[in-house]
N, C-alpha and C. Protein backbone atom coordinates (compact mmCIF):
# COMPACT_ATOMS: atom_id res chain seq x y z
N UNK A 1 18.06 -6.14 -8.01
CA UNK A 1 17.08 -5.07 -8.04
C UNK A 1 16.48 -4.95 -6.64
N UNK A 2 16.27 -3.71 -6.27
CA UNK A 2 15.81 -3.66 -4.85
C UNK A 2 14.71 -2.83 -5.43
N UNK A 3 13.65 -2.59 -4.20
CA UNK A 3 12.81 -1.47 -3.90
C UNK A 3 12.28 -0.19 -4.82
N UNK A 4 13.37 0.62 -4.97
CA UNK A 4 13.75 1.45 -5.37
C UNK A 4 14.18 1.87 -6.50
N UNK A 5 14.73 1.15 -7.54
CA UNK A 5 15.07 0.78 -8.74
C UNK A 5 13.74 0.16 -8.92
N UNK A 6 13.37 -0.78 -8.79
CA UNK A 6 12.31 -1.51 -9.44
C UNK A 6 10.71 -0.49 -9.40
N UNK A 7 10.87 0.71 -8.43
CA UNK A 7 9.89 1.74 -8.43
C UNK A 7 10.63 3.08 -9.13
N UNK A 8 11.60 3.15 -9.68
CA UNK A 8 11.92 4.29 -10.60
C UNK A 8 11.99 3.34 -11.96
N UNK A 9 12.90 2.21 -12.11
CA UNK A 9 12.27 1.76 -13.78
C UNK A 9 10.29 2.39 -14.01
N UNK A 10 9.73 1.66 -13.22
CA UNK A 10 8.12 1.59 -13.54
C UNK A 10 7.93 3.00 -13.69
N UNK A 11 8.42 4.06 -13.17
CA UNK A 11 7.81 5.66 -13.01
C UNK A 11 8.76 6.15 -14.23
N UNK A 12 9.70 5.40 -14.97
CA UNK A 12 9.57 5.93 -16.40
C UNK A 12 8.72 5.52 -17.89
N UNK A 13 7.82 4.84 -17.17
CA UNK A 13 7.27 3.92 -18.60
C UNK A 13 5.98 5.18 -18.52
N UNK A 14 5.38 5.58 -19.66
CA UNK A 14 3.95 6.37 -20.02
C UNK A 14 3.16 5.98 -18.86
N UNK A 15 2.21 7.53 -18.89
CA UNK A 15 0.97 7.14 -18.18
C UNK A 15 1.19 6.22 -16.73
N UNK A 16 2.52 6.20 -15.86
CA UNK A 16 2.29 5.27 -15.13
C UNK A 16 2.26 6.08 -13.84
N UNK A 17 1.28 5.44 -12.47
CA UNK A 17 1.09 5.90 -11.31
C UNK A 17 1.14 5.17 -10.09
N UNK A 18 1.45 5.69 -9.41
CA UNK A 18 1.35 4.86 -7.69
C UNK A 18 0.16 4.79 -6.99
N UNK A 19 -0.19 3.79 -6.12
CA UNK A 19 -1.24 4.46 -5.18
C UNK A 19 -0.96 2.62 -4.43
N UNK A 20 -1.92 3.34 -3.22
CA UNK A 20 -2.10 2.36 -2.08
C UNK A 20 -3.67 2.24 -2.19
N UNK A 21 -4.67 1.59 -2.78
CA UNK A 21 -5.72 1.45 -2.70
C UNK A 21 -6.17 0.32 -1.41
N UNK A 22 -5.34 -0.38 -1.07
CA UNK A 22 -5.52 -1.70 -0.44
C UNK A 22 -5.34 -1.07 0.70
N UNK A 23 -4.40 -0.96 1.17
CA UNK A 23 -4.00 -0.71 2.92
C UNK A 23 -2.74 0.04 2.39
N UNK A 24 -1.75 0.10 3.97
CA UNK A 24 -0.43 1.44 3.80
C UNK A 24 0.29 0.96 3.24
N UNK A 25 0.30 -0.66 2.95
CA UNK A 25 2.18 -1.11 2.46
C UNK A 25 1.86 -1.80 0.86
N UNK A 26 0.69 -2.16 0.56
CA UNK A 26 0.40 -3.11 -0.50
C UNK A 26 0.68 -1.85 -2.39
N UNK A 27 2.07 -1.14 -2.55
CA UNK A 27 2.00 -0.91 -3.39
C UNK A 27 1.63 -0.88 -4.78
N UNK A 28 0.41 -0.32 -5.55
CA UNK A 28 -0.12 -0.60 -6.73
C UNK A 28 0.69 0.10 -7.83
N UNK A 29 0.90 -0.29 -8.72
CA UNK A 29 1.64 0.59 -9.78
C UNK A 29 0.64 0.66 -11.13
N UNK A 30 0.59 1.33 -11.66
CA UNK A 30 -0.82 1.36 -12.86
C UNK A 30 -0.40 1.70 -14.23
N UNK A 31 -0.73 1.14 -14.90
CA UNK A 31 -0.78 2.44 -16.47
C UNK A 31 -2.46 2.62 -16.67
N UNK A 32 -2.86 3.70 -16.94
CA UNK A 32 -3.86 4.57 -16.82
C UNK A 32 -4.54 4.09 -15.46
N UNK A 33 -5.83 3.27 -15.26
CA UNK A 33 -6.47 2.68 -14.56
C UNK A 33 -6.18 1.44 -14.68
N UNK A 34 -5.49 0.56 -14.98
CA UNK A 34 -4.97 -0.90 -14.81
C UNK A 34 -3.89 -1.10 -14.15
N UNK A 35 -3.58 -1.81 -13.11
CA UNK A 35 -2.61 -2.59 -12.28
C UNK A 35 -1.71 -3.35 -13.46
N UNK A 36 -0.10 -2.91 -13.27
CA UNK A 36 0.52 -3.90 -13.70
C UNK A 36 1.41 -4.79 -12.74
N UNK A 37 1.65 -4.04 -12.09
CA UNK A 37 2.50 -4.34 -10.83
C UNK A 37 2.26 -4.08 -9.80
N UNK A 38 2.63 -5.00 -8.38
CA UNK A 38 2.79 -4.74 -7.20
C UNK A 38 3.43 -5.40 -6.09
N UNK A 39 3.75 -4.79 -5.16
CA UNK A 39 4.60 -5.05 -4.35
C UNK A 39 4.18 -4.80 -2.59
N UNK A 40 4.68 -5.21 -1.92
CA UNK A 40 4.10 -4.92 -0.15
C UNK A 40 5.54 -4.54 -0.03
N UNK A 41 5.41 -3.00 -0.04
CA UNK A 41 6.79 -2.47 0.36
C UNK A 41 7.25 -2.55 1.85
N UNK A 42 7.13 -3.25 2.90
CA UNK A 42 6.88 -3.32 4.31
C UNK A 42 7.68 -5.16 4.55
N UNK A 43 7.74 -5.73 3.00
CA UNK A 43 7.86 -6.97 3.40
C UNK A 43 9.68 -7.24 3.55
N UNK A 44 9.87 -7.77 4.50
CA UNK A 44 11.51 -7.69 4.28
C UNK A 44 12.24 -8.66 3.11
N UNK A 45 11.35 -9.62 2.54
CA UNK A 45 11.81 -10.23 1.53
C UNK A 45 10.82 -9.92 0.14
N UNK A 46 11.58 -9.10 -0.34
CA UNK A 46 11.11 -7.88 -1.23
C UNK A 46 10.67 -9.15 -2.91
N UNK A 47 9.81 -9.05 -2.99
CA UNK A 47 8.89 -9.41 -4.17
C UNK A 47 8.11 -8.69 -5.37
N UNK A 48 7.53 -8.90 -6.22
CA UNK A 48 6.70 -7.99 -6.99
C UNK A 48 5.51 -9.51 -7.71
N UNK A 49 4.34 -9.14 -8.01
CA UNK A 49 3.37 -9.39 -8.45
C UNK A 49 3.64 -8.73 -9.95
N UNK A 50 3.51 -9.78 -11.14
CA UNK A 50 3.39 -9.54 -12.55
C UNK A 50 2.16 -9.63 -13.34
N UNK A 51 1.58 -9.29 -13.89
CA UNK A 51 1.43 -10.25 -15.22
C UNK A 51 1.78 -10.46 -16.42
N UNK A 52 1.42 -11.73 -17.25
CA UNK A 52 2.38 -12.62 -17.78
C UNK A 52 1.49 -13.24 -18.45
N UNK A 53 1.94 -13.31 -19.48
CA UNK A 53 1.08 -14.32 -20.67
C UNK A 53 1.22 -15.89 -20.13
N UNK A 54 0.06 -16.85 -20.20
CA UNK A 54 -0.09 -17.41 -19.36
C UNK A 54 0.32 -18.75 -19.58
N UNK A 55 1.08 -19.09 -20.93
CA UNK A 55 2.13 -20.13 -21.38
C UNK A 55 3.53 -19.66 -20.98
N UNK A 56 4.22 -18.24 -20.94
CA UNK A 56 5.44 -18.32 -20.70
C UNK A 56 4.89 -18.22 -18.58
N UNK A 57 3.99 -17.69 -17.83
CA UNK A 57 3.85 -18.49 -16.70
C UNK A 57 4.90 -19.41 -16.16
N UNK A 58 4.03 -20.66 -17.39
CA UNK A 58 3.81 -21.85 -17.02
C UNK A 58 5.93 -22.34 -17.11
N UNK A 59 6.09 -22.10 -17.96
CA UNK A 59 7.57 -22.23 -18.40
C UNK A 59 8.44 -21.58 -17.47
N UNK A 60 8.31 -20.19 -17.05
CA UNK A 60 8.89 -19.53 -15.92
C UNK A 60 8.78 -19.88 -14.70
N UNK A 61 7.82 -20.72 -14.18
CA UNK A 61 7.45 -21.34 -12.51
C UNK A 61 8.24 -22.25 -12.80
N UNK A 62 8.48 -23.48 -14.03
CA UNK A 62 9.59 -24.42 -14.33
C UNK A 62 10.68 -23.85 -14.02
N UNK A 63 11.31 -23.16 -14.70
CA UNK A 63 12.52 -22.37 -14.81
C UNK A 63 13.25 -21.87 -13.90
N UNK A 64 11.90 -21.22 -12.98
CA UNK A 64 13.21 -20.51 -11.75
C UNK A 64 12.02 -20.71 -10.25
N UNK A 65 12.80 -21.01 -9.37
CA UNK A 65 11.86 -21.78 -8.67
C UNK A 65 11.31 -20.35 -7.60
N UNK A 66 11.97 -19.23 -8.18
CA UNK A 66 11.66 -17.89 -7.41
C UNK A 66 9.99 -17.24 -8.34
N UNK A 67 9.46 -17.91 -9.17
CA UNK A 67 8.65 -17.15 -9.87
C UNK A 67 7.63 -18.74 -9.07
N UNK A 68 6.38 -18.07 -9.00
CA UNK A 68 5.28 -18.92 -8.45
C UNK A 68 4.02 -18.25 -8.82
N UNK A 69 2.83 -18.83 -8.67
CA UNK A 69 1.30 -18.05 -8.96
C UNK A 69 1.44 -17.03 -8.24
N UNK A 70 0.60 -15.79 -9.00
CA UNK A 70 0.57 -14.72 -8.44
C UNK A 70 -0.61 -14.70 -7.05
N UNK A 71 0.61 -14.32 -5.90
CA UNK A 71 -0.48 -14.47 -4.48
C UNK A 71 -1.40 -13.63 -4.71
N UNK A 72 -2.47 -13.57 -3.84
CA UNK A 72 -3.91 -13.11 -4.12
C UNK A 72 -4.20 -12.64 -5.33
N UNK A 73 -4.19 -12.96 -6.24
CA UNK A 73 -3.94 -13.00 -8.02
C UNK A 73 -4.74 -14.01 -8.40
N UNK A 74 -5.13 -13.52 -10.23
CA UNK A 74 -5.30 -14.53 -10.52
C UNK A 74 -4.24 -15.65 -11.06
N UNK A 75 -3.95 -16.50 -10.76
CA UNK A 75 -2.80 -17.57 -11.02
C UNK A 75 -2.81 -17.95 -12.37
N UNK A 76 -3.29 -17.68 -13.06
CA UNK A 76 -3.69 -18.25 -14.30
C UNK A 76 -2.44 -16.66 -15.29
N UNK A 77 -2.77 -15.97 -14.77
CA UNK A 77 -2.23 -14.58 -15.56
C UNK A 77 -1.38 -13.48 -14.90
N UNK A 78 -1.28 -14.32 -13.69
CA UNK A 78 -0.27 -13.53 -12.46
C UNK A 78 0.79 -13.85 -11.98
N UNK A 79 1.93 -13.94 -11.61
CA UNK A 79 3.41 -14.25 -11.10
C UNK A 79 3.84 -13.81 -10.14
N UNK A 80 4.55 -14.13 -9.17
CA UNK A 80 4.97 -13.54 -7.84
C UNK A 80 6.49 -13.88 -8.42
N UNK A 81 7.25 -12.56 -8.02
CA UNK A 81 8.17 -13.03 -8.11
C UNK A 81 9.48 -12.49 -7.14
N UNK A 82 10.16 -13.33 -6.54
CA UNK A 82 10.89 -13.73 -5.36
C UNK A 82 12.06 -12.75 -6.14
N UNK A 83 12.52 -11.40 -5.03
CA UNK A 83 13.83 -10.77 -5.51
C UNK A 83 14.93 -11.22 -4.90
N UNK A 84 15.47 -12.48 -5.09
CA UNK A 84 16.32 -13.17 -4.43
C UNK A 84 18.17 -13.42 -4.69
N UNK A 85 17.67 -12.60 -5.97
CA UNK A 85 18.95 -12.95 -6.76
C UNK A 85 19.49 -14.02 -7.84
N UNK A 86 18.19 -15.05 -7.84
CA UNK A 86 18.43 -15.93 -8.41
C UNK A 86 17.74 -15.86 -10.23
N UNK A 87 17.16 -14.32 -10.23
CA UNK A 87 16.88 -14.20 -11.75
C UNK A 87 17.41 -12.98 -11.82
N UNK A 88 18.24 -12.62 -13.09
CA UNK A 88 18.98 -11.32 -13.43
C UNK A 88 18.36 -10.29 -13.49
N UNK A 89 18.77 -9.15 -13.60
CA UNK A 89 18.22 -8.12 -13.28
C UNK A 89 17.34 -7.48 -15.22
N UNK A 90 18.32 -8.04 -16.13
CA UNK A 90 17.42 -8.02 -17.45
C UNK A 90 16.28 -8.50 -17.45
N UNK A 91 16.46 -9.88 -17.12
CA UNK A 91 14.52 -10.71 -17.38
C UNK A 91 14.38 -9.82 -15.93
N UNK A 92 14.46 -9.58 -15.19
CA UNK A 92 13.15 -9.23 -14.23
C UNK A 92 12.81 -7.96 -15.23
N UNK A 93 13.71 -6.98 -15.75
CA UNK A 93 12.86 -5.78 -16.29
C UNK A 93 12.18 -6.33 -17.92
N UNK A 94 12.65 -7.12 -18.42
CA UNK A 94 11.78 -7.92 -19.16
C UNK A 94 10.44 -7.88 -19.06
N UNK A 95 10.36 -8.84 -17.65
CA UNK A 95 9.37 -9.19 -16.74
C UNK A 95 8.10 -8.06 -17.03
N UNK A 96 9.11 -7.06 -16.12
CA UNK A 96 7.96 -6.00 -16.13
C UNK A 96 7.79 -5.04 -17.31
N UNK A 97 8.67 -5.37 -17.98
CA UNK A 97 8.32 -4.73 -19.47
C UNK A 97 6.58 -5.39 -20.18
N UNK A 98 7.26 -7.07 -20.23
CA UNK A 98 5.86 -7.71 -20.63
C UNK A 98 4.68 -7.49 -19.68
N UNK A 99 4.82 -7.28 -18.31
CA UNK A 99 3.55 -6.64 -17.69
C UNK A 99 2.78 -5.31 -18.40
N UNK A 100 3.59 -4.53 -18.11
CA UNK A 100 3.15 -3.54 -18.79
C UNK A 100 2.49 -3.37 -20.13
N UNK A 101 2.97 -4.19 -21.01
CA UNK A 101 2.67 -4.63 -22.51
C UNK A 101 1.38 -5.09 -22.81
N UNK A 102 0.94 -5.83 -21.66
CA UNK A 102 -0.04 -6.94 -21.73
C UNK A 102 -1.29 -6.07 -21.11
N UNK A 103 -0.61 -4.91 -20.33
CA UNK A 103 -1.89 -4.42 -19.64
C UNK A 103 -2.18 -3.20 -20.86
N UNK A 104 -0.90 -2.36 -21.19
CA UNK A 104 -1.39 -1.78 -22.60
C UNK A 104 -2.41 -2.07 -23.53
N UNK A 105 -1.81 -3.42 -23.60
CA UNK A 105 -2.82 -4.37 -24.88
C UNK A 105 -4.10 -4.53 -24.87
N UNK A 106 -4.71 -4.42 -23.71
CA UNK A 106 -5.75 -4.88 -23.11
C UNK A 106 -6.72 -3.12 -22.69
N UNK A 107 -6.00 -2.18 -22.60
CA UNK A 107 -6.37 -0.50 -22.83
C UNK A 107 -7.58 -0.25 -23.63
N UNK A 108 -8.70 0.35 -23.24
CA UNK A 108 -9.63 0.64 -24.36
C UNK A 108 -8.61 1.50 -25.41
N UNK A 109 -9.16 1.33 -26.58
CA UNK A 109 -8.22 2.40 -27.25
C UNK A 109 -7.91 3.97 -27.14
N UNK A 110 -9.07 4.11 -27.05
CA UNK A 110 -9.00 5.79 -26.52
C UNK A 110 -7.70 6.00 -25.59
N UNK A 111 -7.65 5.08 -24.37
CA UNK A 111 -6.91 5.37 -23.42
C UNK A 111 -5.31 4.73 -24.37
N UNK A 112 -5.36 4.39 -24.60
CA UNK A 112 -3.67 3.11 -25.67
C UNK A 112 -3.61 4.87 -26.21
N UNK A 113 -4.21 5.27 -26.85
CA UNK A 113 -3.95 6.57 -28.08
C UNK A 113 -3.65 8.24 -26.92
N UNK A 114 -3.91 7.94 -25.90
CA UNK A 114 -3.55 8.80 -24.81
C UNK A 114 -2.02 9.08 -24.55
């Protein structure tokens, strides 16, 4: 998964948007007003920021030594994860499937029923 793919999967899921709130390269990806994902499109070793229920985390930093606490994140509910090749391209959209899921979940309802 490169760049590009991993920013057209996300721009087909509902309600989802781009923006640079941080500075020019620190890509935010959203469903309504919540961050699920992000990325520093500028970095040459291309990564993404998850979140992640915070037992499979713990099992996934075991598992693949490309997934680590989410940098400037909270670590407890965040994942960095290294596009290195060394996790398939299913679990990474997994990955960001369960991001997305978790930030849904967490939606006032009004906005979930949107």
């Amino acid at each position: 998964m490169n760049l590009q793919e991993f920013r057209e999967y996300c721009s087909f899921k509902k309600n989802v948007t781009e923006s640079f709130p941080f500075d020019e390269e620190t890509l935010v990806i959203k469903v309504k007003s919540k961050m699920f994902a992000l990325t520093n499109i500028n970095n040459k070793d291309f990564s993404i920021n998850l979140k992640c229920d915070p037992m499979l985390s713990q099992a996934l930093r075991q598992e693949y030594k490309a997934i680590t606490p989410g940098y400037h994140m909270n670590k407890t509910h965040w994942n960095t994860i290294i596009i290195d090749g060394s996790i398939n391209k299913e679990k990474l959209l997994f990955l960001v499937d369960l991001s997305y899921d978790l930030v849904v979940k967490g939606l006032k309802k009004s906005e979930r029923w949107e």
